[in-house]
N, C-alpha and C. Protein backbone atom coordinates (compact mmCIF):
# COMPACT_ATOMS: atom_id res chain seq x y z
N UNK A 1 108.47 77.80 108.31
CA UNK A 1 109.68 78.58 108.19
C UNK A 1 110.42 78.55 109.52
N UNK A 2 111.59 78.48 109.34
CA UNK A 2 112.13 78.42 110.71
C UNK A 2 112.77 79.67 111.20
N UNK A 3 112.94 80.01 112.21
CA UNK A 3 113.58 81.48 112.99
C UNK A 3 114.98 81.58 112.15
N UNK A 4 114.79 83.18 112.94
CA UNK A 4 115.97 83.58 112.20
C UNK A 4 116.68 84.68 112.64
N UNK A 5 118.37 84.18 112.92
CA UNK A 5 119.21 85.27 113.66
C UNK A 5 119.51 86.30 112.64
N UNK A 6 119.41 87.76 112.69
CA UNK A 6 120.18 88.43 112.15
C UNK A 6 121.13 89.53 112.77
N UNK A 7 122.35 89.56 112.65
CA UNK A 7 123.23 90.04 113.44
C UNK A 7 123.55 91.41 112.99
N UNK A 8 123.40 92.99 113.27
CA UNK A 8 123.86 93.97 112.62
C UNK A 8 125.09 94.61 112.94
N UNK A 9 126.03 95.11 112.14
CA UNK A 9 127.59 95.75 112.66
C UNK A 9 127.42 96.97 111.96
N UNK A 10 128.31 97.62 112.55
CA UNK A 10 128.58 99.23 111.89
C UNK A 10 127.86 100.32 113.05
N UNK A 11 127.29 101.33 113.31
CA UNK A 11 126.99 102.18 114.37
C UNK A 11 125.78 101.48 114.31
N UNK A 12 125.15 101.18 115.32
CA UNK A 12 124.01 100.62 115.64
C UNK A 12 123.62 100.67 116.79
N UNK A 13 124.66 100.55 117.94
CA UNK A 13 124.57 100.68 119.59
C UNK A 13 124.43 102.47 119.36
N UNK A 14 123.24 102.66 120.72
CA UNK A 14 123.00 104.32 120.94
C UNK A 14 122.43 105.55 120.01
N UNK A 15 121.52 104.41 119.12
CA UNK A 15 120.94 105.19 117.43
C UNK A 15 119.80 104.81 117.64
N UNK A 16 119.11 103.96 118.90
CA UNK A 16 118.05 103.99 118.80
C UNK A 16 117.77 102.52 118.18
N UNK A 17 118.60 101.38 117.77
CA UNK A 17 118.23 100.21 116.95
C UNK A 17 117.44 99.38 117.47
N UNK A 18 117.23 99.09 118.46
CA UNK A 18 116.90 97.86 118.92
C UNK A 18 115.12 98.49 118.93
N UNK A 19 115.08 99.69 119.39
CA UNK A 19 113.62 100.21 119.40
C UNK A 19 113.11 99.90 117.75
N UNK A 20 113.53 100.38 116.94
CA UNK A 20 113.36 100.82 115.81
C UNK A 20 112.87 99.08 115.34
N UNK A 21 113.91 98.40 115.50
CA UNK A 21 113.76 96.66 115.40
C UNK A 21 112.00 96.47 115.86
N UNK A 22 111.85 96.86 117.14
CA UNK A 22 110.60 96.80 118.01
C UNK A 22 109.57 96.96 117.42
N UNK A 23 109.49 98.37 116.93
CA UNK A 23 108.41 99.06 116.10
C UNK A 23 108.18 98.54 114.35
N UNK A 24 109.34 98.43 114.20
CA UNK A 24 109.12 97.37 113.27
C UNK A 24 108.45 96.23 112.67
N UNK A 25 108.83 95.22 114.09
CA UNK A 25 108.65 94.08 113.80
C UNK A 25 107.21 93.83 114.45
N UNK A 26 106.76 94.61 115.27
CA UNK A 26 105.50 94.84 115.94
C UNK A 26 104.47 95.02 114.71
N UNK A 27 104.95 96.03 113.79
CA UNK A 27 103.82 96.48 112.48
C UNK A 27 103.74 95.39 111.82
N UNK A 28 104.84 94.37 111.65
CA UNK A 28 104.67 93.87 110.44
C UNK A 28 104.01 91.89 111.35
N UNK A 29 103.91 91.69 112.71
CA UNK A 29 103.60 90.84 113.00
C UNK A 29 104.52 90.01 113.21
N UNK A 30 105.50 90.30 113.86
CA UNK A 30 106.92 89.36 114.04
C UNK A 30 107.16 89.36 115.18
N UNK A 31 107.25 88.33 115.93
CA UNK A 31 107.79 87.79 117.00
C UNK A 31 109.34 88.23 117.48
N UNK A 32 110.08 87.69 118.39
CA UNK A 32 111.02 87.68 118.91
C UNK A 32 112.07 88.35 119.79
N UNK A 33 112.88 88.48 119.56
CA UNK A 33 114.27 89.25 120.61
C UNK A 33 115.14 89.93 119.81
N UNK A 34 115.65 91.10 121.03
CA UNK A 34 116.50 92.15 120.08
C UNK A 34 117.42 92.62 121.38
N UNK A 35 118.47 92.36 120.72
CA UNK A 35 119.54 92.78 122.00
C UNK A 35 120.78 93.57 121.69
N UNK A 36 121.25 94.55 122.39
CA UNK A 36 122.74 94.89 121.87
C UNK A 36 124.05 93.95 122.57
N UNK A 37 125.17 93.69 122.24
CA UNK A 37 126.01 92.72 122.11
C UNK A 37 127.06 93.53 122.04
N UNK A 38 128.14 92.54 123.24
CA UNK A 38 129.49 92.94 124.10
C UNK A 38 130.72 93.68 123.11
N UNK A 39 129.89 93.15 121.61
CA UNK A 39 131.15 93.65 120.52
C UNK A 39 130.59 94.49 119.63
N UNK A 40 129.64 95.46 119.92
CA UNK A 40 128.56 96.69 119.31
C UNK A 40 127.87 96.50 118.17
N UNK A 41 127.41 95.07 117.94
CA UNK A 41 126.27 94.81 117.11
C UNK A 41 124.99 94.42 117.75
N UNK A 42 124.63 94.23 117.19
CA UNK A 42 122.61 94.11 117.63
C UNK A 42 122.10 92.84 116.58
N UNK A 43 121.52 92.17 117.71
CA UNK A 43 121.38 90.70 117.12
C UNK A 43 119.80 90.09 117.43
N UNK A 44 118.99 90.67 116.46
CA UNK A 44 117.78 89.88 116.60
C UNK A 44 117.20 88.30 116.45
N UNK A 45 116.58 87.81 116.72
CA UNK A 45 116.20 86.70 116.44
C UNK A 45 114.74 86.90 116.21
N UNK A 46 114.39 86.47 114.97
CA UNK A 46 113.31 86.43 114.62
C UNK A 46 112.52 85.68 114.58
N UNK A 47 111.32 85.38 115.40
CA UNK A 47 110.78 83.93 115.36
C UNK A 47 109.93 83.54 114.04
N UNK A 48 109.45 82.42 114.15
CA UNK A 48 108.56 82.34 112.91
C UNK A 48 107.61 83.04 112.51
N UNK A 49 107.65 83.61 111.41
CA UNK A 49 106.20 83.95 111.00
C UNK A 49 106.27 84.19 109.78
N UNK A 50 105.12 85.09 109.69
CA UNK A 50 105.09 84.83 107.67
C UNK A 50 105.86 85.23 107.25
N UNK A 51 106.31 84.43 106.36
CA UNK A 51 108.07 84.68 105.62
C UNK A 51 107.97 86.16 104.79
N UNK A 52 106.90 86.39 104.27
CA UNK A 52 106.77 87.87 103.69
C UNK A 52 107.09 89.07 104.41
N UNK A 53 106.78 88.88 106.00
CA UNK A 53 106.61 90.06 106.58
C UNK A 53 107.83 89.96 107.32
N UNK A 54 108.56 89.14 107.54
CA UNK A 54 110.08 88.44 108.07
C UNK A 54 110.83 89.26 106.56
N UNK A 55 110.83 88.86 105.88
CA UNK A 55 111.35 89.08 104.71
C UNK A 55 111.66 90.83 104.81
N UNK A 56 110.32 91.41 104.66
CA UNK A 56 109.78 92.75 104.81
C UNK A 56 111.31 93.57 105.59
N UNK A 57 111.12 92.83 107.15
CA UNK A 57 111.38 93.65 108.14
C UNK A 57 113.07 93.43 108.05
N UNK A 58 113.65 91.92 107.77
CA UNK A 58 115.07 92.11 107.74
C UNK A 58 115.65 93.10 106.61
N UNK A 59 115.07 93.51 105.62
CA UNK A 59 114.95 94.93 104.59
C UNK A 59 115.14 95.80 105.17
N UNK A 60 114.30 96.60 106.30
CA UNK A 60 114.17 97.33 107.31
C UNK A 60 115.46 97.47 108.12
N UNK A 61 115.44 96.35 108.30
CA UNK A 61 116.88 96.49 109.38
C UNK A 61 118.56 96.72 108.66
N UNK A 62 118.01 96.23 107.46
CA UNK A 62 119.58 96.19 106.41
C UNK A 62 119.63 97.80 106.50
N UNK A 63 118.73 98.30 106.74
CA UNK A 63 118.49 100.21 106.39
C UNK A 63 118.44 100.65 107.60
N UNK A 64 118.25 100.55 108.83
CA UNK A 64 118.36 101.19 110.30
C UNK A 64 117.45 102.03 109.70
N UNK A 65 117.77 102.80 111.25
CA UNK A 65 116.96 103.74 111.37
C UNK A 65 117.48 105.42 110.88
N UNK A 66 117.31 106.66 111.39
CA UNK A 66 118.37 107.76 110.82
C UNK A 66 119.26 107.76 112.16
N UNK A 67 120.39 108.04 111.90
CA UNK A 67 121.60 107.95 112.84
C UNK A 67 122.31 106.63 112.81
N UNK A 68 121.79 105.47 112.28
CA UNK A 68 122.46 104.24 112.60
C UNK A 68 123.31 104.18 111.08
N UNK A 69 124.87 103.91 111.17
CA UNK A 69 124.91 102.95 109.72
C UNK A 69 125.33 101.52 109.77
N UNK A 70 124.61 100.89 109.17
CA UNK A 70 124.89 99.37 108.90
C UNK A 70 125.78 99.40 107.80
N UNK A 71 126.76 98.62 108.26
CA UNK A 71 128.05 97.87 107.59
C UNK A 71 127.62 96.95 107.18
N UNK A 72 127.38 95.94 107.80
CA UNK A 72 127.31 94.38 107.55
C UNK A 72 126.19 93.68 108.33
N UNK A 73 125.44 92.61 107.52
CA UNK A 73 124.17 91.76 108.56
C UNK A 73 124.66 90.47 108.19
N UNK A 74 124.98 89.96 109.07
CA UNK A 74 124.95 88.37 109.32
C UNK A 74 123.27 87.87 109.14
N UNK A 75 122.91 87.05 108.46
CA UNK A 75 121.08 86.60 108.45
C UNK A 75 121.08 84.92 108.16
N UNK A 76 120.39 84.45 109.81
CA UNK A 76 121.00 82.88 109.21
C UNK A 76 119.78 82.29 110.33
N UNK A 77 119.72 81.10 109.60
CA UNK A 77 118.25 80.40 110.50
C UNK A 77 118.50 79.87 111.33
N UNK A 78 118.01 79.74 112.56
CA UNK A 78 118.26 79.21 114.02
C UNK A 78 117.29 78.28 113.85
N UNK A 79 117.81 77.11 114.89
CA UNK A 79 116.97 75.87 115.50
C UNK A 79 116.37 75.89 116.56
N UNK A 80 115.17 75.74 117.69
CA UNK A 80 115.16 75.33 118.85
C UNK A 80 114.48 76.36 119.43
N UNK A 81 114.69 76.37 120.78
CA UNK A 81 113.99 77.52 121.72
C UNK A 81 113.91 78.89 121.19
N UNK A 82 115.52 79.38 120.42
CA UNK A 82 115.44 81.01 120.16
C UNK A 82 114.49 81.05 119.32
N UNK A 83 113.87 80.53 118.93
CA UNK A 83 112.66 81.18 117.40
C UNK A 83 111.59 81.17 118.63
N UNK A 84 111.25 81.97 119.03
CA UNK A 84 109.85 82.27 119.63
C UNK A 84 108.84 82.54 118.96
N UNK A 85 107.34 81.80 119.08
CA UNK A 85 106.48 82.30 118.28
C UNK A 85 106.07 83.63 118.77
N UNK A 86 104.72 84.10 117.87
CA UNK A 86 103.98 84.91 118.39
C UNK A 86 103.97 86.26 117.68
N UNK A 87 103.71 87.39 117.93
CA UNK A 87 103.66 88.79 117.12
C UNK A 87 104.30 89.84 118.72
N UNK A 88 105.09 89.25 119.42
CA UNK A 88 105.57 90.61 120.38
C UNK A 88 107.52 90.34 119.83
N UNK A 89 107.90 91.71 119.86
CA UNK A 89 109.41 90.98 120.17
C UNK A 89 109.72 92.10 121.27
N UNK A 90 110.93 91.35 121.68
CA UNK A 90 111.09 91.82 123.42
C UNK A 90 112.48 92.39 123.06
N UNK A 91 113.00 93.39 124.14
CA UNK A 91 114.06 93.91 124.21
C UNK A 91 114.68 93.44 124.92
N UNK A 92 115.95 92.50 124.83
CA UNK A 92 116.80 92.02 126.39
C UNK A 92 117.80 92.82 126.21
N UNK A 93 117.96 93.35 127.78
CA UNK A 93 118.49 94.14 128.13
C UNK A 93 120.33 93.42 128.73
């Protein structure tokens, strides 16, 4: 399976998202990066892993956390370096 960007819009910056992403993707065994972005969405990249629990967690994120609302998710597969393997995902700051 290959990585995968998903981009979130609507209140998301200062609700706590990117943690929530963290704890998330930590339970379910998912790799990758979670960042907030210059135009107030939050844009994970999800690296490979089992498509079930990938599957699982972009569910999760279509729903935030309480305080966040999601408008809209961009969800689209990346090539190359951004798919990081592994089961940590990191917060860039």
């Amino acid at each position: 399976m290959k990585a995968r960007r998903v981009v979130v819009h609507g209140r998301v910056q200062g609700v706590g998202f990117r943690w929530f992403v963290v704890r998330n993707a930590e339970a379910l065994g998912v790799g990758g990066t979670v960042r907030n972005r210059p135009d107030g969405a939050v844009e994970a990249i999800l690296g490979s892993a089992d498509e079930a629990n990938v599957e699982a967690l972009v569910r999760r994120i279509r729903q935030g956390p309480p305080g966040a609302r999601v408008e809209r998710v961009e969800d689209d597969p990346v090539d190359g370096p951004e798919g990081e393997r592994g089961t940590t995902m990191k917060v860039i700051r």
